[in-house]
Protein backbone atom coordinates (compact mmCIF):
# COMPACT_ATOMS: atom_id res chain seq x y z
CA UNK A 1 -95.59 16.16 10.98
CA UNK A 2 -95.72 12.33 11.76
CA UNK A 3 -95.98 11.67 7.69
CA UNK A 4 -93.02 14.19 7.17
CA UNK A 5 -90.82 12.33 9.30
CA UNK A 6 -91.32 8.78 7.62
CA UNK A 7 -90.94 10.55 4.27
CA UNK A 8 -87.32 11.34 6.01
CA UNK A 9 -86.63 8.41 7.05
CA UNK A 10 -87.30 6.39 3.66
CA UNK A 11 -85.53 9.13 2.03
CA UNK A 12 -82.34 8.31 3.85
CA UNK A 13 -82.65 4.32 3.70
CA UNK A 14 -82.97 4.44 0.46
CA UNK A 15 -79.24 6.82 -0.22
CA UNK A 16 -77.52 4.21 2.35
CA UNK A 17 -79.17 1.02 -0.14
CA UNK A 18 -77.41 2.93 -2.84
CA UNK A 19 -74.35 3.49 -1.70
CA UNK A 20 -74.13 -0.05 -0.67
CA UNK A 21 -74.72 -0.93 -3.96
CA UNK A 22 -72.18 1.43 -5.36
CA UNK A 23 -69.56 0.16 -3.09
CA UNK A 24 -70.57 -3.62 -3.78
CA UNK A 25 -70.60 -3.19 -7.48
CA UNK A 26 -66.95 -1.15 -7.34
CA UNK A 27 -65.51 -3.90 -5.36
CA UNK A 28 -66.98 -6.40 -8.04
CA UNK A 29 -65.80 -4.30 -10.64
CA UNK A 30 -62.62 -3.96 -9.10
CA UNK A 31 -61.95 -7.68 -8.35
CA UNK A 32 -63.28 -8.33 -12.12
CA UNK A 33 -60.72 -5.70 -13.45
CA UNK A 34 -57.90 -7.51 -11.02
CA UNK A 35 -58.27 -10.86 -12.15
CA UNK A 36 -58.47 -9.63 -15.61
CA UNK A 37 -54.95 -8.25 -15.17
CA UNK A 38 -54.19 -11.44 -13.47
CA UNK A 39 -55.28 -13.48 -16.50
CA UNK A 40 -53.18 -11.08 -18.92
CA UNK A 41 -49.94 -11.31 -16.51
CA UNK A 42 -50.47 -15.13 -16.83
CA UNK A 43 -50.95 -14.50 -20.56
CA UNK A 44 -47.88 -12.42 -20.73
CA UNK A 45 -45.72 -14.86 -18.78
CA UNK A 46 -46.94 -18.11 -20.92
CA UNK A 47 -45.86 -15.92 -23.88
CA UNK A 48 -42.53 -15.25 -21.85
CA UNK A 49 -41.75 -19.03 -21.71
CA UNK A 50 -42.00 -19.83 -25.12
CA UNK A 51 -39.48 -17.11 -26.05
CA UNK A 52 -37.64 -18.40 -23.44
CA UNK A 53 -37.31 -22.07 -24.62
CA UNK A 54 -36.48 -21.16 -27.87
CA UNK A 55 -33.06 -18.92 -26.18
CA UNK A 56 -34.71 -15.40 -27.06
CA UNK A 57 -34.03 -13.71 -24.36
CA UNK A 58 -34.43 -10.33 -25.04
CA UNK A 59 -37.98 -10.54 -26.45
CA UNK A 60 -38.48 -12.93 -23.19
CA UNK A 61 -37.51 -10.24 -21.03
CA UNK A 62 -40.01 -7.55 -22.47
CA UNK A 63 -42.98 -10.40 -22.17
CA UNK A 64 -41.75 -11.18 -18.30
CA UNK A 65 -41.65 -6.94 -18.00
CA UNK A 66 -45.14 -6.40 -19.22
CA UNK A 67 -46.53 -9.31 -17.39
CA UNK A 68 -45.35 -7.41 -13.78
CA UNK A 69 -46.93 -4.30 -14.88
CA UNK A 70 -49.98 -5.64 -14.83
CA UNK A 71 -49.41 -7.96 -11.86
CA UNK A 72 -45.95 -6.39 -9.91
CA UNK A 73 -46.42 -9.18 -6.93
CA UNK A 74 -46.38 -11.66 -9.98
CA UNK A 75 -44.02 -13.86 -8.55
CA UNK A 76 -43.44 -15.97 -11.46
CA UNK A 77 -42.88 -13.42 -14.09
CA UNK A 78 -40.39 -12.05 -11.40
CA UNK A 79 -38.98 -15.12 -11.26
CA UNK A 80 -38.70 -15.90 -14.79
CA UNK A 81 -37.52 -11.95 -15.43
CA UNK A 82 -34.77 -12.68 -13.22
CA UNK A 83 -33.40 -15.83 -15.34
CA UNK A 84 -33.99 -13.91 -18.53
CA UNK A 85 -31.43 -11.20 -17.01
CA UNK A 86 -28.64 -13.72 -16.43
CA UNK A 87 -28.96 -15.52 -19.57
CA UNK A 88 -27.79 -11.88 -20.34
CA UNK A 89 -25.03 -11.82 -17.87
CA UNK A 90 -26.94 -9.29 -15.68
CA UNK A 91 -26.14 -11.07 -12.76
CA UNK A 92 -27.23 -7.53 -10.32
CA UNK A 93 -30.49 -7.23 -12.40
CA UNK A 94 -31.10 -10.76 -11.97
CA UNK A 95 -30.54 -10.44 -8.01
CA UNK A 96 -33.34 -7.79 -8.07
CA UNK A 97 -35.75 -9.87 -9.71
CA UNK A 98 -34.72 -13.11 -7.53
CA UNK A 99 -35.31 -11.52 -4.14
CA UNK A 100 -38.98 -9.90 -5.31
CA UNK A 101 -39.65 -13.21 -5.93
CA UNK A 102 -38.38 -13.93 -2.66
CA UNK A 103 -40.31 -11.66 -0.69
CA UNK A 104 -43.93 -11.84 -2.65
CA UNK A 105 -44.30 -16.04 -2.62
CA UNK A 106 -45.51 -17.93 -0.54
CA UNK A 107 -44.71 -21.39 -1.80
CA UNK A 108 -41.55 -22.57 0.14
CA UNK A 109 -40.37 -24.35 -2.71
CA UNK A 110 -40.25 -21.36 -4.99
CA UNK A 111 -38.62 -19.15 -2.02
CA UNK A 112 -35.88 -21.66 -2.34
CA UNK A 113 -35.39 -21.67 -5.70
CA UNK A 114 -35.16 -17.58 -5.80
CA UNK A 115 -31.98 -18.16 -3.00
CA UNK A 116 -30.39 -20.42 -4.96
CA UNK A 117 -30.25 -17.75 -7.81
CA UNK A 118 -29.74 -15.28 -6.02
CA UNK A 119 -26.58 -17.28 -4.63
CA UNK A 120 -25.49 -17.94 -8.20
CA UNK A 121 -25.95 -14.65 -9.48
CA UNK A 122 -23.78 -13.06 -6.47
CA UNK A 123 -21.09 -16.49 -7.26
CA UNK A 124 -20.72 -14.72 -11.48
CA UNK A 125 -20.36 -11.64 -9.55
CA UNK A 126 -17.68 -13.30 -7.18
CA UNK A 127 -19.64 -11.52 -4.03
CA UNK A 128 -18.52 -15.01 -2.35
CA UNK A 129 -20.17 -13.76 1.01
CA UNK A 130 -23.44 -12.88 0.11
CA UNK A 131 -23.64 -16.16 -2.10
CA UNK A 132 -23.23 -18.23 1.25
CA UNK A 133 -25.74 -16.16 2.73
CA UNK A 134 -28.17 -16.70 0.05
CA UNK A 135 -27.30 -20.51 -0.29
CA UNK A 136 -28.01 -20.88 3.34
CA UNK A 137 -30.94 -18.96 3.20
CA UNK A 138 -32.48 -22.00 0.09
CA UNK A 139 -31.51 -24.67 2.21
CA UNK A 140 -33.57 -23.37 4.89
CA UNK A 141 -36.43 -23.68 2.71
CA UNK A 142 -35.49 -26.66 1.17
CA UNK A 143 -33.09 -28.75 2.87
CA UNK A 144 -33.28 -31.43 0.81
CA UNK A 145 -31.99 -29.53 -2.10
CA UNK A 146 -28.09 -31.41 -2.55
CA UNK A 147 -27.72 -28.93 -5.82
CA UNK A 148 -28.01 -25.88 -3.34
CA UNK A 149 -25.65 -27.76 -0.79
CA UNK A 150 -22.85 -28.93 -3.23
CA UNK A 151 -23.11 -24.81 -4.53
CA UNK A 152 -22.87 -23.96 -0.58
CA UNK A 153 -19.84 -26.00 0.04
CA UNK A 154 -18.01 -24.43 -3.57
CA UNK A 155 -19.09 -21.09 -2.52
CA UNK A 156 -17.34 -21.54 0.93
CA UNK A 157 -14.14 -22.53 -0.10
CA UNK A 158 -13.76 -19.54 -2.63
CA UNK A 159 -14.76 -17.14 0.71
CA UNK A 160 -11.93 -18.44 2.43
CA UNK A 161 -9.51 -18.59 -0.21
CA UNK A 162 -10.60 -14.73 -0.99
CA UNK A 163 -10.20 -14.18 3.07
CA UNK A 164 -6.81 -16.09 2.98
CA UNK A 165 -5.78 -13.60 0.47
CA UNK A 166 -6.64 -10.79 1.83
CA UNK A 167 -4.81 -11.53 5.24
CA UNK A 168 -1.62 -11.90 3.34
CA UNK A 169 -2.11 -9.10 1.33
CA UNK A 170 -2.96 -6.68 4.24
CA UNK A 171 0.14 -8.68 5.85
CA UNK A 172 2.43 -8.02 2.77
CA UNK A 173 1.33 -4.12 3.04
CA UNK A 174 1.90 -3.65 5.94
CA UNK A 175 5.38 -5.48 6.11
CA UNK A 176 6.32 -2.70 3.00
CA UNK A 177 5.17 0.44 4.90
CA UNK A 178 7.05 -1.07 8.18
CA UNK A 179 10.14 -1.76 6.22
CA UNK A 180 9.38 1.90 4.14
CA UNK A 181 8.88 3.50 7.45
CA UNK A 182 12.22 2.17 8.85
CA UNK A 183 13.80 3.15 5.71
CA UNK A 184 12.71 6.82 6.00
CA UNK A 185 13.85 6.41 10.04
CA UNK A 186 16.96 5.15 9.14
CA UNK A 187 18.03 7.65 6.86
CA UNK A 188 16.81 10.49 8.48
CA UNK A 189 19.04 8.82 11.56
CA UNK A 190 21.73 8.60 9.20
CA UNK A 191 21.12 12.66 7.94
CA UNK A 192 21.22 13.79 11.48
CA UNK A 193 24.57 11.91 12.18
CA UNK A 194 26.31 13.43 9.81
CA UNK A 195 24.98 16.51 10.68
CA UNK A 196 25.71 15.93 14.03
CA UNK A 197 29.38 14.99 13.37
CA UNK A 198 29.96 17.88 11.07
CA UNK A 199 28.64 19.89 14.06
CA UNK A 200 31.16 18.59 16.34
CA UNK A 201 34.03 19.12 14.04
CA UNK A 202 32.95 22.79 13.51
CA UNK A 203 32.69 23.15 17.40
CA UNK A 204 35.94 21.75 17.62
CA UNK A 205 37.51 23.74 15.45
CA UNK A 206 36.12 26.77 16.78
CA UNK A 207 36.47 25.76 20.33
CA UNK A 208 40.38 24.40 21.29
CA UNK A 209 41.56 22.86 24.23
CA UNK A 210 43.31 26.20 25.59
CA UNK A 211 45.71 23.67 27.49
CA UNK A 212 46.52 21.50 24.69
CA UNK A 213 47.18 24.99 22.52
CA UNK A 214 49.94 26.21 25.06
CA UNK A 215 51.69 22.83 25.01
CA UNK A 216 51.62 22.71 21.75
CA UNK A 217 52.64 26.55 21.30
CA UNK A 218 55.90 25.51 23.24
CA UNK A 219 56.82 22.21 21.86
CA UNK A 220 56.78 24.57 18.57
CA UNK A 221 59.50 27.15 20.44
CA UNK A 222 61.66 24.24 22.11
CA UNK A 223 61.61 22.90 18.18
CA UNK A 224 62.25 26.25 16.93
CA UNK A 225 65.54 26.72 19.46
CA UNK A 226 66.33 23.32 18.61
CA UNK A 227 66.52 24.27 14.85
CA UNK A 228 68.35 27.70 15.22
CA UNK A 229 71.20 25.63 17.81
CA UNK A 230 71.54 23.31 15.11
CA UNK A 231 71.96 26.07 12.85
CA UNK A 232 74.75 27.99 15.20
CA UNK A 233 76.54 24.50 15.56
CA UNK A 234 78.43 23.49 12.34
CA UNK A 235 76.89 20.09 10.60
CA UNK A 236 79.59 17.44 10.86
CA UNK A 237 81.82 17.35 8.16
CA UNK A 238 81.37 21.05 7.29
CA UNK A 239 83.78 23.99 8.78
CA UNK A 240 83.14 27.83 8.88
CA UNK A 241 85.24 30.00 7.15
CA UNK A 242 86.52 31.67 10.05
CA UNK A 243 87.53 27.92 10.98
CA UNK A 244 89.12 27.03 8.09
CA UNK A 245 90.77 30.43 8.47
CA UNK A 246 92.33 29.00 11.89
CA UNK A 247 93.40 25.75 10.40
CA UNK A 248 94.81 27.29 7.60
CA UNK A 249 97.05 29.64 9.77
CA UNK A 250 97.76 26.57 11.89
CA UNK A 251 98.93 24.68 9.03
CA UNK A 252 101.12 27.49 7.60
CA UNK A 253 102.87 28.25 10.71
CA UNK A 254 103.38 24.35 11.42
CA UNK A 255 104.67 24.22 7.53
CA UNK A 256 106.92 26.72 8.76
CA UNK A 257 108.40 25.40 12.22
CA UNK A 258 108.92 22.14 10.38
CA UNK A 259 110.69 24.07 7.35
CA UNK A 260 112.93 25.73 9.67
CA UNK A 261 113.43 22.73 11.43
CA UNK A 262 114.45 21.52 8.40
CA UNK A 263 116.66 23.54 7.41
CA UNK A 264 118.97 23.35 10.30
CA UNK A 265 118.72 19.68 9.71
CA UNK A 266 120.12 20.20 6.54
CA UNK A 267 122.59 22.35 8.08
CA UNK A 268 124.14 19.97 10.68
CA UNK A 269 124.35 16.79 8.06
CA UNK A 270 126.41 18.71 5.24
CA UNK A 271 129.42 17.48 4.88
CA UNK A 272 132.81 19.53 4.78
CA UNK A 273 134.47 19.28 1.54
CA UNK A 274 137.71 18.31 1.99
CA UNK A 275 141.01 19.36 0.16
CA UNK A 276 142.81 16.56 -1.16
CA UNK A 277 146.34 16.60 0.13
CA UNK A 278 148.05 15.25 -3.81
């Protein structure tokens, strides 16, 4: 039984020496298949350059791309991707690539460098804001960098310009939709006058003053008596005929009296005719 157990216990040393050994030679092999993949990405990246210097971007681009798919916390093929993309004018590619390189370096200087991409990038984009913030963010790992600062001071005076406009744009706004609300107030004030007026009128028509009616009702009669006396009364100038009938009777029998008076006149002044006496 003693035997037995020793047989166990050599047994089980001898699994945990080969497991060691299984783990130690997958951790060799792994390391040995990383740094391969290292040396290709730095293979890949050389390769990248060259294209580069010579202006072929494109064919840069797919070097830089299969250099981080071997190595995706490659900061310099990131970084180089990045510049590849805005050769190309794709400045929001270009900010990808810029702040992975950001985030997986550890070299200050290189963190600084990303920013200050990053900040011109956003600047083509005319993101003024975030190109401050990304300025400011290089200078803080490089201060010394008077590139970065002269960029800063450019990109701050085209934030405030943009902020400037804005202000009197959302001032000009809403000066048109005060004056377009006072507008609509107005004439809808000016609507409900009329109506308002046109309403009184009506009202006023419908409704008299039951005083002002009977005045009026006999100032109309006192005109009306007026008229009819004027009427009865003979204008001046003119006679009726029953008038005329008067005067002309009046005349006749004056013709007459003054005929007969006549006459007798006439009668008293004739003169006897004489007989001569030879």
């Amino acid at each position: 039984m003693k035997k037995l157990k020793n047989k166990k216990v050599n047994n089980l040393i001898k699994i945990l020496f080969s497991l060691f050994f299984i783990t130690i030679s997958t951790i060799v092999n792994a390391q040995q298949d990383t740094l391969q993949l290292q040396r290709e990405a730095r293979s890949l990246v050389r390769q990248g350059n060259k294209l580069y210097n010579k202006q072929k971007f494109d064919e840069a681009s797919i070097a830089y791309r299969k250099s981080l798919s071997k190595n995706s916390k490659y900061d310099k093929a990131s970084y180089n991707f990045g510049n590849t993309l805005y050769q190309n004018k794709k400045y929001k590619e270009a900010v990808s690539q810029f702040e992975l390189t950001a985030k997986t370096t550890k070299n200050k200087i290189s963190k600084a460098e990303a920013y200050h991409n990053i900040g011109n990038s956003m600047m083509e984009q005319k993101q003024y804001q975030q190109a401050v913030d990304a300025y400011k963010n290089s200078l803080r790992n490089n201060p010394n960098d008077d590139e970065t600062r002269y960029n800063l001071a450019v990109a701050q005076k085209k934030l405030k310009k943009e902020q400037q406009n804005k202000k009197n744009d959302k001032d000009k706004n809403k000066k048109n939709k005060k004056d377009k609300k006072d507008k609509k107030d107005k004439d809808k004030k000016d609507k409900n006058k009329d109506k308002k007026e046109g309403d009184d009128k009506d009202k006023k028509d419908d409704k008299k003053d039951p005083k002002k009616d009977q005045n009026k009702d006999q100032q109309n009669k006192k005109n009306k008596d007026k008229k009819d006396k004027q009427k009865q009364k003979p204008q001046q100038g003119k006679m009726t005929p029953q008038q005329m009938k008067q005067l002309l009777e009046s005349l006749n029998n004056e013709e007459k009296k003054t005929q007969k008076k006549m006459n007798v006149k006439k009668s008293k002044g004739r003169k006897v005719k004489q007989e001569k006496d030879w």
